[in-house]
Protein backbone atom coordinates (compact mmCIF):
# COMPACT_ATOMS: atom_id res chain seq x y z
CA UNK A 1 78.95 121.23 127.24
CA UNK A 2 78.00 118.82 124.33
CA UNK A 3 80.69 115.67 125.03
CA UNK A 4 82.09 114.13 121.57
CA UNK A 5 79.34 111.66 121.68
CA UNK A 6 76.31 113.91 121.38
CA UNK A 7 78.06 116.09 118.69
CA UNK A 8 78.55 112.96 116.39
CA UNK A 9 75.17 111.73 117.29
CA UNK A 10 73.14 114.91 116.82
CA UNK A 11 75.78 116.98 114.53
CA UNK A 12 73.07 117.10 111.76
CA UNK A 13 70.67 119.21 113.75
CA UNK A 14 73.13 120.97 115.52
CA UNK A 15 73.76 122.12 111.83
CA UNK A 16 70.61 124.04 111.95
CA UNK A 17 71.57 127.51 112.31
CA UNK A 18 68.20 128.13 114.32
CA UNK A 19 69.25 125.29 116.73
CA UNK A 20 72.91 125.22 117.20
CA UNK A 21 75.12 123.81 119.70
CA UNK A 22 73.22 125.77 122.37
CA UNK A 23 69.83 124.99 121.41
CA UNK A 24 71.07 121.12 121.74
CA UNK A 25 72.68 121.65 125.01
CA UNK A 26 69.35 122.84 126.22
CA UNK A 27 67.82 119.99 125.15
CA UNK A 28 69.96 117.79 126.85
CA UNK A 29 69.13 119.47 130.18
CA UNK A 30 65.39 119.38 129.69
CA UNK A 31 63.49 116.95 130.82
CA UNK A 32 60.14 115.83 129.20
CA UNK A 33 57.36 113.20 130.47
CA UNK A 34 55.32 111.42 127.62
CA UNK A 35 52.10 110.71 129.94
CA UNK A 36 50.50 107.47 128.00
CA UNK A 37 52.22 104.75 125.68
CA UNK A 38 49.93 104.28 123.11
CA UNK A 39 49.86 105.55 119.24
CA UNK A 40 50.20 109.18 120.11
CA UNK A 41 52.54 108.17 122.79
CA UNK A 42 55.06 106.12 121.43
CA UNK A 43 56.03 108.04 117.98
CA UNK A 44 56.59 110.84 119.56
CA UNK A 45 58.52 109.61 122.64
CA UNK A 46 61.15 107.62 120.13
CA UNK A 47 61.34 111.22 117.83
CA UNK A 48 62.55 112.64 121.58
CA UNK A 49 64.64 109.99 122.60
CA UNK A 50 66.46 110.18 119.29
CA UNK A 51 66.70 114.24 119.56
CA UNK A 52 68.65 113.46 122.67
CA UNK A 53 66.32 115.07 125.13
CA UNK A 54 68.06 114.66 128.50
CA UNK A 55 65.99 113.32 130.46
CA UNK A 56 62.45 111.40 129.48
CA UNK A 57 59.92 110.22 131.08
CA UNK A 58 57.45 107.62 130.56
CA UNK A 59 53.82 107.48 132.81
CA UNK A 60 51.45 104.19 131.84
CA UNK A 61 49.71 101.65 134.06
CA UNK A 62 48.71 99.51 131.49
CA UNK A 63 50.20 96.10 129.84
CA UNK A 64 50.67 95.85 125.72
CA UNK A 65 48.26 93.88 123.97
CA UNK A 66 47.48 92.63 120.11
CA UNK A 67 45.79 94.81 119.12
CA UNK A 68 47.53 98.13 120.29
CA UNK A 69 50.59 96.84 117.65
CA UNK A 70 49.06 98.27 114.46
CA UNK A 71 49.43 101.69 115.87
CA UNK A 72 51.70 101.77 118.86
CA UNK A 73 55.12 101.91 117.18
CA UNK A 74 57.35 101.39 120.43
CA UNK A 75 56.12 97.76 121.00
CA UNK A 76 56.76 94.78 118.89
CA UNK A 77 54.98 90.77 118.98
CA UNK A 78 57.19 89.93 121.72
CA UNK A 79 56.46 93.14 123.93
CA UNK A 80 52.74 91.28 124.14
CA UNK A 81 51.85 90.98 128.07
CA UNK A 82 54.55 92.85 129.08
CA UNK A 83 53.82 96.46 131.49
CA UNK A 84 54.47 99.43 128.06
CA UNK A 85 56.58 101.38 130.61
CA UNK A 86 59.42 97.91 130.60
CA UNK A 87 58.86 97.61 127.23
CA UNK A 88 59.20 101.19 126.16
CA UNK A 89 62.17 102.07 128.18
CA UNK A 90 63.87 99.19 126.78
CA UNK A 91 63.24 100.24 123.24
CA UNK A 92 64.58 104.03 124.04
CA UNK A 93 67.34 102.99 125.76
CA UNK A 94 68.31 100.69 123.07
CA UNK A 95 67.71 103.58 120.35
CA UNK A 96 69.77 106.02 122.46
CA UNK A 97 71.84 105.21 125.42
CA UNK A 98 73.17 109.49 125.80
CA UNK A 99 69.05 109.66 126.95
CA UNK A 100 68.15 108.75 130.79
CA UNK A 101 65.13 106.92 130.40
CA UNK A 102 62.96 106.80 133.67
CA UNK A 103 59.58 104.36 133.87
CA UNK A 104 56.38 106.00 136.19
CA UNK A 105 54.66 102.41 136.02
CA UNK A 106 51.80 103.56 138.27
CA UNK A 107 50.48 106.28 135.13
CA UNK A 108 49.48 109.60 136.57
CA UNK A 109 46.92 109.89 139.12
CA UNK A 110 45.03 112.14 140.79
CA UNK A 111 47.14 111.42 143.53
CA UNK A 112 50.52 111.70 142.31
CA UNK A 113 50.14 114.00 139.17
CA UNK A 114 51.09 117.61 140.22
CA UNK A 115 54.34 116.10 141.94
CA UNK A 116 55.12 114.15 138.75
CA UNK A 117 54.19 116.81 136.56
CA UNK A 118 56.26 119.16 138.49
CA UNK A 119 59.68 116.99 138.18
CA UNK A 120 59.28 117.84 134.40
CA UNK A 121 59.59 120.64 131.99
CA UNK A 122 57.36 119.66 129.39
CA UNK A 123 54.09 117.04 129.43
CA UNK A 124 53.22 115.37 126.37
CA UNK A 125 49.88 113.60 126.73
CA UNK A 126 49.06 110.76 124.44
CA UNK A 127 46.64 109.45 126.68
CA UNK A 128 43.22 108.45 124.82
CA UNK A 129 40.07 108.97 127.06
CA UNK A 130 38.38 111.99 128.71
CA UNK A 131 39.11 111.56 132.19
CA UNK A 132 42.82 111.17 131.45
CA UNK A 133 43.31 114.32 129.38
CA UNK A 134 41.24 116.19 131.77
CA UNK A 135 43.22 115.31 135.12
CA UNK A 136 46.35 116.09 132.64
CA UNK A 137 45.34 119.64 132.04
CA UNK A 138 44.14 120.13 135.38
CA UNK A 139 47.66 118.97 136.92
CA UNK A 140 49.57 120.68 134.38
CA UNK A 141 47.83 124.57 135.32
CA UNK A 142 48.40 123.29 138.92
CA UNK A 143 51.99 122.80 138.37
CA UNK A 144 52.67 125.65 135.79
CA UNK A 145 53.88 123.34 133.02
CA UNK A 146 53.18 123.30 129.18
CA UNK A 147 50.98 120.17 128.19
CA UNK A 148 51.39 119.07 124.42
CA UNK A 149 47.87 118.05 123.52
CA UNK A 150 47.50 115.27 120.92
CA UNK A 151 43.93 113.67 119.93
CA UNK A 152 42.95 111.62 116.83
CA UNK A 153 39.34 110.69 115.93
CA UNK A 154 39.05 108.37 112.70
CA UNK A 155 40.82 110.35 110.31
CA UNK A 156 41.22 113.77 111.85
CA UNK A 157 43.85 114.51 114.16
CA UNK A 158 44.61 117.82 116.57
CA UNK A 159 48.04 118.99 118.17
CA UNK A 160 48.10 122.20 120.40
CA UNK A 161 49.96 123.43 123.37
CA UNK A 162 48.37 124.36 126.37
CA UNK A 163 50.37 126.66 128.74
CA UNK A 164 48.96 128.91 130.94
CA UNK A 165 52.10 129.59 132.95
CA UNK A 166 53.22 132.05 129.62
CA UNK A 167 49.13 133.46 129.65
CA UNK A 168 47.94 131.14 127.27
CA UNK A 169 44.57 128.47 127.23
CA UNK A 170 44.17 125.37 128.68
CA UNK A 171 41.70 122.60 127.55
CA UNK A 172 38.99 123.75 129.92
CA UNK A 173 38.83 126.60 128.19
CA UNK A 174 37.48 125.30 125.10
CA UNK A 175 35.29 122.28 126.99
CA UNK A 176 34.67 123.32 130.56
CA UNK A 177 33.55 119.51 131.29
CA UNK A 178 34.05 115.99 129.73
CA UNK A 179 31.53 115.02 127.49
CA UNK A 180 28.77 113.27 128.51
CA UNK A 181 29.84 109.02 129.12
CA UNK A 182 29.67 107.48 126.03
CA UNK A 183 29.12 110.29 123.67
CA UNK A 184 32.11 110.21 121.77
CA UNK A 185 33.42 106.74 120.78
CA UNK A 186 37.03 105.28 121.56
CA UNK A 187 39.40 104.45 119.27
CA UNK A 188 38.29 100.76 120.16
CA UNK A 189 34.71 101.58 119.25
CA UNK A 190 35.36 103.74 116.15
CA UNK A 191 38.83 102.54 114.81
CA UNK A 192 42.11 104.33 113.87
CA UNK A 193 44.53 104.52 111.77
CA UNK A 194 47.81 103.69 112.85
CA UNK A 195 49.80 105.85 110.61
CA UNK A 196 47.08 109.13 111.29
CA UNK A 197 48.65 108.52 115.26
CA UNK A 198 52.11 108.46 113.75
CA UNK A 199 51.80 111.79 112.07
CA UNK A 200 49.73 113.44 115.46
CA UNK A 201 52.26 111.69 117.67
CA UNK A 202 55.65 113.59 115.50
CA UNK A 203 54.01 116.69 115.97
CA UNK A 204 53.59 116.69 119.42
CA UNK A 205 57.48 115.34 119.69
CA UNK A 206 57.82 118.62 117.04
CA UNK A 207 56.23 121.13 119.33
CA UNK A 208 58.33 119.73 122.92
CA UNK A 209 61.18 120.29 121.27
CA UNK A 210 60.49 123.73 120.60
CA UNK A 211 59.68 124.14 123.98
CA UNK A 212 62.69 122.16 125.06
CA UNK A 213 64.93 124.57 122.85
CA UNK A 214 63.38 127.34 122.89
CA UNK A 215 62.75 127.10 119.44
CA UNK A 216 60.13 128.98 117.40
CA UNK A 217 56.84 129.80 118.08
CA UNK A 218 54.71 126.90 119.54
CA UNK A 219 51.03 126.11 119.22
CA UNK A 220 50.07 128.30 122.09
CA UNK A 221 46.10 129.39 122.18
CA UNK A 222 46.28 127.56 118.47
CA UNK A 223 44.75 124.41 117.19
CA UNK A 224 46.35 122.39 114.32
CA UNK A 225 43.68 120.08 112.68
CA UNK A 226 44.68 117.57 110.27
CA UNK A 227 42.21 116.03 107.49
CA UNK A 228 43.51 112.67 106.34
CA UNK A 229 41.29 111.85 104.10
CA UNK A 230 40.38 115.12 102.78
CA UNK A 231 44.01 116.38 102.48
CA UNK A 232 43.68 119.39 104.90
CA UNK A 233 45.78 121.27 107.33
CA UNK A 234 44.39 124.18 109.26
CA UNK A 235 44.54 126.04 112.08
CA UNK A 236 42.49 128.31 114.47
CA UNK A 237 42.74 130.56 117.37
CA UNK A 238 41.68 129.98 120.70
CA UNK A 239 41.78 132.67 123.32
CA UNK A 240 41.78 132.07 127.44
CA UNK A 241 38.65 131.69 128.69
CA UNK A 242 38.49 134.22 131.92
CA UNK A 243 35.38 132.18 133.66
CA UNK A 244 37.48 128.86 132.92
CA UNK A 245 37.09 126.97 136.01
CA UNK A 246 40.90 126.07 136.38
CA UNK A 247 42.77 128.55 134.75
CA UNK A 248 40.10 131.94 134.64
CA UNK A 249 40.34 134.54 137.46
CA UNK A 250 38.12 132.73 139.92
CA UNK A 251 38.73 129.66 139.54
CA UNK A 252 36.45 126.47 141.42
CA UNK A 253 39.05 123.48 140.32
CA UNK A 254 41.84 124.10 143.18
CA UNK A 255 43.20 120.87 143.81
CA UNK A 256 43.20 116.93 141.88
CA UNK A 257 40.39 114.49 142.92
CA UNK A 258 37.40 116.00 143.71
CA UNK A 259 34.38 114.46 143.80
CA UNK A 260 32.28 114.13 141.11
CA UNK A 261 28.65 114.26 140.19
CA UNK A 262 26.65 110.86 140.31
CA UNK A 263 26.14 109.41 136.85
CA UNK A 264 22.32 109.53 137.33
CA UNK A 265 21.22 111.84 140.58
CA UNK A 266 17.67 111.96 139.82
CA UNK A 267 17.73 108.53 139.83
CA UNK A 268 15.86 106.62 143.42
CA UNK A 269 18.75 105.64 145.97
CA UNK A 270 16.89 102.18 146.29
CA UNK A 271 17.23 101.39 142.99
CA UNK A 272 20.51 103.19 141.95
CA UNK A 273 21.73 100.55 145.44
CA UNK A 274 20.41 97.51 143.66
CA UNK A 275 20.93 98.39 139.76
CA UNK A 276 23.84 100.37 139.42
CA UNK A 277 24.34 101.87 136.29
CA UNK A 278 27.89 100.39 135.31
CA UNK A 279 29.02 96.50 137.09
CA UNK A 280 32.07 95.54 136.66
CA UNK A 281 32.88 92.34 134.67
CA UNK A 282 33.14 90.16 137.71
CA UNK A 283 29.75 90.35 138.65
CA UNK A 284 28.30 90.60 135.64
CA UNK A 285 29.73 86.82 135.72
CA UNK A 286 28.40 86.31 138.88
CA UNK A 287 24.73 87.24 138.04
CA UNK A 288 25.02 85.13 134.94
CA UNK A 289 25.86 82.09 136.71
CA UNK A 290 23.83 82.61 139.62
CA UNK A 291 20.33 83.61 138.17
CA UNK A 292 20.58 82.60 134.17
CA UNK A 293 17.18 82.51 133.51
CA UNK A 294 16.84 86.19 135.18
CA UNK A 295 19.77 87.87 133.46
CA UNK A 296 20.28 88.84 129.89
CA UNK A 297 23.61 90.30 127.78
CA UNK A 298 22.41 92.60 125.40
CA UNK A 299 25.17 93.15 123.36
CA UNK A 300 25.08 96.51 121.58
CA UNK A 301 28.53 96.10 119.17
CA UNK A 302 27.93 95.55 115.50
CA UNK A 303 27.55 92.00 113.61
CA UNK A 304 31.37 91.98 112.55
CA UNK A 305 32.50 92.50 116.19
CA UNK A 306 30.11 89.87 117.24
CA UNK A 307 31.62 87.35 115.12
CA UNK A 308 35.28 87.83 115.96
CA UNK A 309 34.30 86.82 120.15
CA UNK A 310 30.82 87.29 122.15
CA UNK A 311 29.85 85.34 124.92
CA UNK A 312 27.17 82.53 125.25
CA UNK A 313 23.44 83.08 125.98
CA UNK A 314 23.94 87.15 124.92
CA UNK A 315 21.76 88.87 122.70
CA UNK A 316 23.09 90.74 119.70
CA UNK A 317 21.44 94.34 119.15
CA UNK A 318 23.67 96.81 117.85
CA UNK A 319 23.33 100.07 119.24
CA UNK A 320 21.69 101.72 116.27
CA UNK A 321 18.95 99.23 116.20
CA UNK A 322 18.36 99.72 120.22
CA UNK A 323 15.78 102.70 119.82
CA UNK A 324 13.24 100.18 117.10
CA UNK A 325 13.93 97.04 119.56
CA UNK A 326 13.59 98.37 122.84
CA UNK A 327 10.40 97.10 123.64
CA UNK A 328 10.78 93.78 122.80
CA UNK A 329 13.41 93.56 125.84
CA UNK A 330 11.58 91.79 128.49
CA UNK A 331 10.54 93.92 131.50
CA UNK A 332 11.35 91.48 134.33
CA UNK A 333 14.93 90.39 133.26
CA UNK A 334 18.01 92.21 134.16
CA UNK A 335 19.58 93.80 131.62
CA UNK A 336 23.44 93.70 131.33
CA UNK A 337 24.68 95.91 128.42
CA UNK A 338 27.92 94.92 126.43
CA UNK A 339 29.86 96.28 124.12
CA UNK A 340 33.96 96.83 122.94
CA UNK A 341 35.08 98.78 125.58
CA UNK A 342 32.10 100.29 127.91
CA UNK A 343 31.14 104.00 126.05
CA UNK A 344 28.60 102.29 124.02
CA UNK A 345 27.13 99.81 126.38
CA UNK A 346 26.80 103.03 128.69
CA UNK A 347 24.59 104.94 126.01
CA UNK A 348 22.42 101.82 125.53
CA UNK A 349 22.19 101.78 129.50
CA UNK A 350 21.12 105.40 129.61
CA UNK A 351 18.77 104.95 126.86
CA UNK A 352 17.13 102.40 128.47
CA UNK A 353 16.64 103.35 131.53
CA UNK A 354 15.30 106.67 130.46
CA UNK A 355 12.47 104.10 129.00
CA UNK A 356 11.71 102.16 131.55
CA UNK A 357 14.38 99.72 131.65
CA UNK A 358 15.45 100.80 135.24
CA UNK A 359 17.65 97.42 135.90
CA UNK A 360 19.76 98.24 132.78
CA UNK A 361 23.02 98.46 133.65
CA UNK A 362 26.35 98.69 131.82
CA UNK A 363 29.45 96.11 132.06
CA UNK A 364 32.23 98.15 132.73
CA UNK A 365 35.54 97.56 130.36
CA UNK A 366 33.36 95.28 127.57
CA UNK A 367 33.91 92.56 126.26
CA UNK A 368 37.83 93.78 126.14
CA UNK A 369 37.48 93.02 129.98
CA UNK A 370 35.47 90.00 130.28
CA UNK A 371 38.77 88.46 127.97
CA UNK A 372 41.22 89.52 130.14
CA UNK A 373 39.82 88.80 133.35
CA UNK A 374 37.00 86.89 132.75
CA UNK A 375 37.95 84.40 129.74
CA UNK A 376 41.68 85.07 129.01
CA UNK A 377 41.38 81.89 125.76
CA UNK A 378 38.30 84.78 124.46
CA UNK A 379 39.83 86.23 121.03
CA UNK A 380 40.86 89.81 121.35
CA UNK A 381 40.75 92.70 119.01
């Protein structure tokens, strides 16, 4: 039963006849996970904390920077450097001590993601690249538990519900694989806007409620699709795909983890041994320091990025222009492509290797990296 607390705090939807003091007493037995702390993340875990789910969960490795604070509601100047699990929780609890607020500081991983997943009745995931919304779904039809889906790409924004355990689709079923690396930019490549995440982010606190409750119809095997700047709202259907390869009737996914393709397999062993196609930021360092006159940064972000941070000696071609310029790259340097955040740099690496750059490779993490690890007095954006 609903202790005086809750029915002063929540009395006004309570009021709703559709809700009642049921509906809210189911709510503050259910317990949700908000998988990723960013601008999808953090609206909609403070719209559940303040609903009074009971119990709520918060997954996300990472550490708040700058420039997630345009966008990522839940964190303030201060919360800069600090994990976004300790930060968040402290926010929630502080907006609603009736919720339990419990920090996964580790994210979800292959490794622990069906056993976290299953500890929860309802996943919201605000996470913002490929492989992390594709080892969601998976561990979500694994563990038979609805998945709020949330995605924002410069001004258009999508919210569905993916729950096979009540015969509806999952993600695969719509894209059976990731796209290719580097085909779709980040937010960090393209840009956002913060208040676009803020409206994508309440509707995905919106439709775990329902689920919560039991409330209404949600977005099962439906996609919502918002237009900011064009002003539209619509919607379509999506049915289960039967030959989807984690939820369709013979399915090949099984289990988290497994091993995927090489980024380049027709690509020699020798050389794929001594060029790799991404480096990590470390030793792209380390080959610019040790052979200088041997190495070159090609960096593929555009003039305006350039001029807020780049590093010394590295060569600004923005990716557009790489096709026209590619042949006035000299053949017997090694090639070390650089952009915001690595999706771009990886496209100019595949280009150029398909042309006869074969030492191209791509520096894992961008210039976002090389300032955190590499050069932490580098300006950040």
């Amino acid at each position: 039963m609903l202790n005086p607390a809750e029915l002063a705090r929540y009395s006004r939807q309570i009021r709703l006849e559709e809700l009642g003091s049921a509906g809210q007493e189911r709510l503050s037995s259910s317990r949700v996970l908000v998988a990723g702390l960013g601008g999808l993340g953090g609206p909609a875990a403070l719209y559940l904390a303040a609903a009074g789910v009971g119990t709520l969960g918060l997954a996300d490795f990472d550490l708040v920077e700058e420039h997630n604070l345009h966008r990522q509601i839940l964190f303030d100047s201060g919360s800069v450097g600090s994990p976004k699990v300790a930060a968040a929780a402290a926010r929630l609890r502080a907006a609603n001590p009736l919720v339990r607020v419990v920090g996964h500081p580790e994210g979800v991983t292959p490794a622990n993601a069906i056993a976290l997943f299953s500890s929860y009745d309802v996943i919201v995931d605000g996470t913002d690249t490929f492989s992390s919304r594709y080892l969601n779904n998976d561990a979500a039809v694994l563990s038979g538990r609805p998945l709020v889906h949330g995605s924002v790409f410069k001004f258009q924004g999508q919210v569905t519900v993916f729950d096979t355990s009540k015969g509806g689709p999952c993600h695969r079923c719509l894209h059976p694989e990731p796209p290719p690396p580097a085909s779709v930019p980040s937010c960090g490549d393209a840009g956002v806007l913060g208040a676009l995440c803020g409206v994508i982010g309440s509707f995905q606190a919106l439709e775990a409620l329902k689920l919560a409750c039991g409330l209404g119809e949600p977005l099962r095997g439906i996609m919502l699709v918002i237009d900011a700047l064009g002003n539209g709202l619509h919607s379509f259907r999506f049915a289960r795909n039967p030959g989807c390869p984690v939820c369709g009737g013979n399915p090949s996914i099984l289990s988290l983890g497994q091993p995927a393709a090489t980024a380049d397999p027709a690509e020699p062993m020798a050389q794929a041994a001594a060029y790799p196609i991404e480096i990590p930021v470390e030793e792209a360092r380390r080959l610019v320091d040790a052979e200088p006159e041997g190495t070159l940064i090609v960096d593929v972000r555009e003039p305006h990025e350039f001029e807020i941070c780049s590093i010394a000696g590295s060569e600004l071609i923005p990716l557009g222009q790489l096709p026209g310029r590619a042949r006035s790259l000299p053949s017997g340097r090694r090639l070390l492509l650089l952009c915001h955040h690595g999706r771009r740099s990886m496209a100019a690496t595949e280009f150029l290797r398909a042309h006869g750059h074969g030492s191209a490779s791509s520096v894992a993490g961008g210039i976002d990296a090389w300032a955190r690890r590499i050069d932490p007095g580098m300006r950040k954006y």
